[in-house]
N, C-alpha and C. Protein backbone atom coordinates (compact mmCIF):
# COMPACT_ATOMS: atom_id res chain seq x y z
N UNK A 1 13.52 -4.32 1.12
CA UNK A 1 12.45 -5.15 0.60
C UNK A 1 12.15 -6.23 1.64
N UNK A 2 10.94 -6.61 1.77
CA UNK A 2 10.45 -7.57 2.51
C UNK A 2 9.91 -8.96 1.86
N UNK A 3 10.19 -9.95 2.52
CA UNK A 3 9.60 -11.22 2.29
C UNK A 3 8.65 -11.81 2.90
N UNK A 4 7.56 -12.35 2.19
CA UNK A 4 6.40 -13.03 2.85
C UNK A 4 6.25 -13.87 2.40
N UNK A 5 5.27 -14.87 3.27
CA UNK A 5 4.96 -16.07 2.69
C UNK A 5 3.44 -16.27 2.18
N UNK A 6 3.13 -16.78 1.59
CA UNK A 6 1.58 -17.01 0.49
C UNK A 6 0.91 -17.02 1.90
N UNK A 7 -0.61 -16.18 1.90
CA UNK A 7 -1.75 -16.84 2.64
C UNK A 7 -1.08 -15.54 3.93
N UNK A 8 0.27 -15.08 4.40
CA UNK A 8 0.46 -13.83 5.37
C UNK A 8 -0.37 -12.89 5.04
N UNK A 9 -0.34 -11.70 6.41
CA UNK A 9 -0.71 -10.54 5.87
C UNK A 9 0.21 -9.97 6.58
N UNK A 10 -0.09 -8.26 6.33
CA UNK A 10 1.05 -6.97 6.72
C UNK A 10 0.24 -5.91 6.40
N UNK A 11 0.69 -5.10 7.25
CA UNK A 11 -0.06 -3.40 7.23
C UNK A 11 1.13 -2.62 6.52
N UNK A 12 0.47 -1.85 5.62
CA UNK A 12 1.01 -1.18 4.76
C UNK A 12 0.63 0.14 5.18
N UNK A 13 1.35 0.92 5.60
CA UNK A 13 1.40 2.64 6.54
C UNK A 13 1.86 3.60 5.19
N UNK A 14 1.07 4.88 5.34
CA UNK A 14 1.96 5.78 4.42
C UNK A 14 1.50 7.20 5.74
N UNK A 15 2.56 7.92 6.17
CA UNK A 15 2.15 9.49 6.51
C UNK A 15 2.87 9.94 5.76
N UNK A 16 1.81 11.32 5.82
CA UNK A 16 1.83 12.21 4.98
C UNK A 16 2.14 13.35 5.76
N UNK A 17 3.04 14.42 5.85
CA UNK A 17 3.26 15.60 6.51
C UNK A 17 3.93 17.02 5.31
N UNK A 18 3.26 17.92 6.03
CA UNK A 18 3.28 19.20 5.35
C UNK A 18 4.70 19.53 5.55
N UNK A 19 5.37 19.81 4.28
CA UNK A 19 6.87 19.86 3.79
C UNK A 19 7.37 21.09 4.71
N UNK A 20 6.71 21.94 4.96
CA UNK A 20 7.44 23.23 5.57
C UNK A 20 6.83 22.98 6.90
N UNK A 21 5.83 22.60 7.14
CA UNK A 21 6.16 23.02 9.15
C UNK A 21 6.06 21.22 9.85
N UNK A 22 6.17 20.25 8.88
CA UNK A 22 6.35 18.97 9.10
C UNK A 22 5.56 18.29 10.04
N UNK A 23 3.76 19.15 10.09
CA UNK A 23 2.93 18.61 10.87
C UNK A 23 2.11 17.55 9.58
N UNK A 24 1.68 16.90 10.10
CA UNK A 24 0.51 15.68 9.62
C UNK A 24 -0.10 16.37 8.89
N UNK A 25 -0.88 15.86 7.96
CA UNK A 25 -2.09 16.52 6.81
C UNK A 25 -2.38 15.77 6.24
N UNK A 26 -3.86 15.96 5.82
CA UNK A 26 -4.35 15.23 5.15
C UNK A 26 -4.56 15.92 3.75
N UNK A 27 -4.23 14.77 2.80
CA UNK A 27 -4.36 14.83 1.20
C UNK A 27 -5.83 14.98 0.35
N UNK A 28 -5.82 16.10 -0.23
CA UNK A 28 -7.18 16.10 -0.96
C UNK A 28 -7.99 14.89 -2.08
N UNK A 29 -6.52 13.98 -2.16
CA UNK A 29 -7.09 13.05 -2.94
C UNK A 29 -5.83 11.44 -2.56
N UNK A 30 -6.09 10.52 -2.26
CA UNK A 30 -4.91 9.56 -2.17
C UNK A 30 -5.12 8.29 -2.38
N UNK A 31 -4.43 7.83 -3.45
CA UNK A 31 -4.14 6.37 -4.17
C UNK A 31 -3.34 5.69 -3.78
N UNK A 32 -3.54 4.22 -4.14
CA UNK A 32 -2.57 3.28 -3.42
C UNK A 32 -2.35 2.09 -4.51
N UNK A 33 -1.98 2.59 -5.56
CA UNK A 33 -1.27 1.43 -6.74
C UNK A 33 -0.37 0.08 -5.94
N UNK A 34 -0.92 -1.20 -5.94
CA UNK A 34 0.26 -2.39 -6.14
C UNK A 34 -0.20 -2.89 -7.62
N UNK A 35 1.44 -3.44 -7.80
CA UNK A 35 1.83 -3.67 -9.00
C UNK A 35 2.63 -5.38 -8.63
N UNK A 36 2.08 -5.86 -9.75
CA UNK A 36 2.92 -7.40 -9.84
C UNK A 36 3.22 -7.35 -10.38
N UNK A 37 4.99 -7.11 -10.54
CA UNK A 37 6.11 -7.37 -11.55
C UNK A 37 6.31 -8.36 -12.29
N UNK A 38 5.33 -9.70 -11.96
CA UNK A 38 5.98 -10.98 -12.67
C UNK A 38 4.89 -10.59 -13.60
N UNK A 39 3.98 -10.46 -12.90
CA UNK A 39 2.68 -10.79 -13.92
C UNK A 39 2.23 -9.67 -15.10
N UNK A 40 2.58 -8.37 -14.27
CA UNK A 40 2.04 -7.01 -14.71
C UNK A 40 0.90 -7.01 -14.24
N UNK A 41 0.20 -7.00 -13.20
CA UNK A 41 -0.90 -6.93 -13.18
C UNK A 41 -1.11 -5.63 -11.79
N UNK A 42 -2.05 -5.14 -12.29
CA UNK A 42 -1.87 -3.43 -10.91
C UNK A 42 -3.68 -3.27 -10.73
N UNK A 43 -3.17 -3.00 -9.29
CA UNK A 43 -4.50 -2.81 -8.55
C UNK A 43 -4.06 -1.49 -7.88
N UNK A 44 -5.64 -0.51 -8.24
CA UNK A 44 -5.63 0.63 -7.52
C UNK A 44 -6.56 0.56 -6.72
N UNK A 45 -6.58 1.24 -5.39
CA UNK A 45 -6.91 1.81 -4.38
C UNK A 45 -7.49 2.79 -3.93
N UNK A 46 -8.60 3.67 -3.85
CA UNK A 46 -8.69 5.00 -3.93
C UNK A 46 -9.51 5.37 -1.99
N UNK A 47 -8.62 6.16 -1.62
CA UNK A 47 -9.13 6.31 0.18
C UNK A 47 -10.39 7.17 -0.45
N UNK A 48 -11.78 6.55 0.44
CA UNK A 48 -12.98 7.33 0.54
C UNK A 48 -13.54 6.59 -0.72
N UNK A 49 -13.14 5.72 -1.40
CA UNK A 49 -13.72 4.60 -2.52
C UNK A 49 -14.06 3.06 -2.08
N UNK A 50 -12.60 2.67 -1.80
CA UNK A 50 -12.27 1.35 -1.44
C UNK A 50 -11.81 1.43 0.04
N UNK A 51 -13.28 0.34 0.92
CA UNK A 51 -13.08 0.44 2.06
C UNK A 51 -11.16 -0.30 2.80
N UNK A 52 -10.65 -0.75 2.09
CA UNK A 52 -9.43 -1.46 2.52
C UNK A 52 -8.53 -0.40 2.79
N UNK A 53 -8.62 1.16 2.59
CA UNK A 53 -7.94 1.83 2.70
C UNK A 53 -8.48 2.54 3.27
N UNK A 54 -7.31 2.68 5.07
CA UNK A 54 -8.10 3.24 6.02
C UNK A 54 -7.56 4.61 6.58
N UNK A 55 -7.92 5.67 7.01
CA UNK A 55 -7.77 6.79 7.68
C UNK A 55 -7.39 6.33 9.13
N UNK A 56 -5.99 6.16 9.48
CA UNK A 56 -5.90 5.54 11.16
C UNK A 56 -5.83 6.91 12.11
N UNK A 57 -5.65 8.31 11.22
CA UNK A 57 -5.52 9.34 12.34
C UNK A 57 -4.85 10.69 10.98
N UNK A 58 -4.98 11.59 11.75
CA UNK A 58 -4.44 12.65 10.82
C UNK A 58 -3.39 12.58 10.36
N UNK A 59 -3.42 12.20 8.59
CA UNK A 59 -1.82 12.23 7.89
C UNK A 59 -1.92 10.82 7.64
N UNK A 60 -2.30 10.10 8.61
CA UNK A 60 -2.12 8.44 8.80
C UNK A 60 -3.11 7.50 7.72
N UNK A 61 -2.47 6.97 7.32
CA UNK A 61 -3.32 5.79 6.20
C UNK A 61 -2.54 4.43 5.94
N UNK A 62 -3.69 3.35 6.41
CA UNK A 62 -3.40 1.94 6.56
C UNK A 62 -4.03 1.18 5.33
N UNK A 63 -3.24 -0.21 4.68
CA UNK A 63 -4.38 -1.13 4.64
C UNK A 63 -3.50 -2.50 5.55
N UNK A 64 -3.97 -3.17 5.17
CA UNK A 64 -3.89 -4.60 6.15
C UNK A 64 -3.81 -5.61 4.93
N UNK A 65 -2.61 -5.61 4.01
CA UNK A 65 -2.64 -6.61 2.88
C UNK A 65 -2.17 -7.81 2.99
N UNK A 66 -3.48 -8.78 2.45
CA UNK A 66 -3.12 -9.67 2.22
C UNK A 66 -2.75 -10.93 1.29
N UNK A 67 -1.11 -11.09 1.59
CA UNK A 67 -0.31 -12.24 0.22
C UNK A 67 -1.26 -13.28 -0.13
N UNK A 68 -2.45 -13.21 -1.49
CA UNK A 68 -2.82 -14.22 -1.72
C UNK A 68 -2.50 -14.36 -3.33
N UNK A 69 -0.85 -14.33 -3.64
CA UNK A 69 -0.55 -14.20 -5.05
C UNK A 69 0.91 -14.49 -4.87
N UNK A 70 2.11 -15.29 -5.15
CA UNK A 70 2.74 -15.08 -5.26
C UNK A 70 3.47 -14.53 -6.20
N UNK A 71 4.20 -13.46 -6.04
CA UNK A 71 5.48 -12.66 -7.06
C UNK A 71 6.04 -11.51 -6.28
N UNK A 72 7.03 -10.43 -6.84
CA UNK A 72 7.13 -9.50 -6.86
C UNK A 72 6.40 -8.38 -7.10
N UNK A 73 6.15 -7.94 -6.09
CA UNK A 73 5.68 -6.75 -5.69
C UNK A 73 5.84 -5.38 -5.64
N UNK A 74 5.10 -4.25 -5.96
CA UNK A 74 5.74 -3.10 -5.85
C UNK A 74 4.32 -2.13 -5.14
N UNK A 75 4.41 -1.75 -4.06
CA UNK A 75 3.08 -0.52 -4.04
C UNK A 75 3.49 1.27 -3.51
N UNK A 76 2.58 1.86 -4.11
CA UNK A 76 3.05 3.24 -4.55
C UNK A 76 1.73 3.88 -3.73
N UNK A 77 1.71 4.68 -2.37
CA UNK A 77 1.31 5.77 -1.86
C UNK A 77 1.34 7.08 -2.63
N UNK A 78 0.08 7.49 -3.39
CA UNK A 78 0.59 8.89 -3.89
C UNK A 78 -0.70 9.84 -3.56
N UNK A 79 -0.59 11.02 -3.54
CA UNK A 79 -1.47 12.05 -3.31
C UNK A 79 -1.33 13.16 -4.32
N UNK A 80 -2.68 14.00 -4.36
CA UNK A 80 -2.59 14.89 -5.04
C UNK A 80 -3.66 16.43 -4.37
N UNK A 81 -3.56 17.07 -5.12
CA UNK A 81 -4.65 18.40 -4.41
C UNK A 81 -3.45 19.02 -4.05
N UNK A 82 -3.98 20.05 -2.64
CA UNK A 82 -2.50 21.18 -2.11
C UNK A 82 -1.59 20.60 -1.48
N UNK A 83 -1.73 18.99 -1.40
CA UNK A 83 -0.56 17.97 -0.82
C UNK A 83 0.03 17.48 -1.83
N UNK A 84 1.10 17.15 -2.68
CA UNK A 84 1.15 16.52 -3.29
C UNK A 84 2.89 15.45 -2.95
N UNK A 85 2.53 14.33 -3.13
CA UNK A 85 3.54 13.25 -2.03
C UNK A 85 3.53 12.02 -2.64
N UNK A 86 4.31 11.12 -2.53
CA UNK A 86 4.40 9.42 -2.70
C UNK A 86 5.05 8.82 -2.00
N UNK A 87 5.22 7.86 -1.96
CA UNK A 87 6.12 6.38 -1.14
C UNK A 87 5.76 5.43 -1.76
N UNK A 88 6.63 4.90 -1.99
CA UNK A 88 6.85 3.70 -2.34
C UNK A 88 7.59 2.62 -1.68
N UNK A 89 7.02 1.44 -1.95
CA UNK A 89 7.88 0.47 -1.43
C UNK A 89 7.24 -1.19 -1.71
N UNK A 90 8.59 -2.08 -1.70
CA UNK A 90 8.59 -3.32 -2.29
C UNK A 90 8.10 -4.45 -1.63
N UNK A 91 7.68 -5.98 -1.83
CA UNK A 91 7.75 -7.08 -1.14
C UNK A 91 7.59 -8.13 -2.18
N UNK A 92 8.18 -9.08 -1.62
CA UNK A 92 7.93 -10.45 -2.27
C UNK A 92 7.39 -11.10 -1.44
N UNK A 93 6.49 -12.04 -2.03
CA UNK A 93 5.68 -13.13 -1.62
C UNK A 93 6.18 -14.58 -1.82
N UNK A 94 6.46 -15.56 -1.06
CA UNK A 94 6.74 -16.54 -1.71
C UNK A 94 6.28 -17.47 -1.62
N UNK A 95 6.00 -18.59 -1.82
CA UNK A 95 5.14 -19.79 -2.02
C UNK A 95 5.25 -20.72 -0.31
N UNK A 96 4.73 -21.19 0.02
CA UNK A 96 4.36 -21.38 1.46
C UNK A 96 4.05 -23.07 1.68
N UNK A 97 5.03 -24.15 2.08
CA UNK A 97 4.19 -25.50 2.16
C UNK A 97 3.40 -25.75 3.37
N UNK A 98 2.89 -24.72 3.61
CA UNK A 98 1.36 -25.03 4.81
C UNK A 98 0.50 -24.72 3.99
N UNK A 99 0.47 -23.94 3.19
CA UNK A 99 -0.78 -22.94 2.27
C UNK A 99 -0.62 -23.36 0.57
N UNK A 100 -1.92 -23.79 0.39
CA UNK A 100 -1.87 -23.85 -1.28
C UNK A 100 -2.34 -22.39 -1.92
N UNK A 101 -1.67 -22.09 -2.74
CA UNK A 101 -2.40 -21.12 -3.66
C UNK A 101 -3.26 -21.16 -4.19
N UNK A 102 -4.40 -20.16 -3.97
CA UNK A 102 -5.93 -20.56 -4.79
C UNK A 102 -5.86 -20.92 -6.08
């Protein structure tokens, strides 16, 4: 798990590779759920919907998020179609005395 501070950002990477010959591929469909554990509150993502989610190369998918919330964190890479895949992974945000929270 990673720690950040309010007002940072961070690139959030997911590849995706074909289980049997372990080359790159791209997913017929791919979501990008974060979830705030304190709050409950979840934001989805959809590549080819929401420009924040970017295609960096075959298999390859970025966004560039940025901590403007503090809590616990959770975000979930998943795909579906003849790929089907996830990742997951955690961060906390924490409150920052250079930066006020909106």
């Amino acid at each position: 798990m990673s720690n950040y501070l309010y007002g940072q950002s961070f690139r959030l990477t997911y590849t995706i590779t074909d289980a049997v010959t372990e080359e790159a591929v791209d997913p017929d469909n791919l979501t990008l759920t974060i979830g705030n554990l304190v709050t409950g509150a979840v934001t989805e993502l959809v590549y080819g919907e929401d420009a924040e989610l970017v295609r960096s190369g075959v298999g390859v998918y970025i966004i560039d998020y940025k901590c403007d919330e503090v809590g616990h964190f959770t975000g979930c890479f998943w795909c579906t179609g003849a790929i089907q895949d996830a990742k997951e992974t955690s961060w906390v945000v924490e409150a920052s005395l250079a930066r006020e929270e909106a």
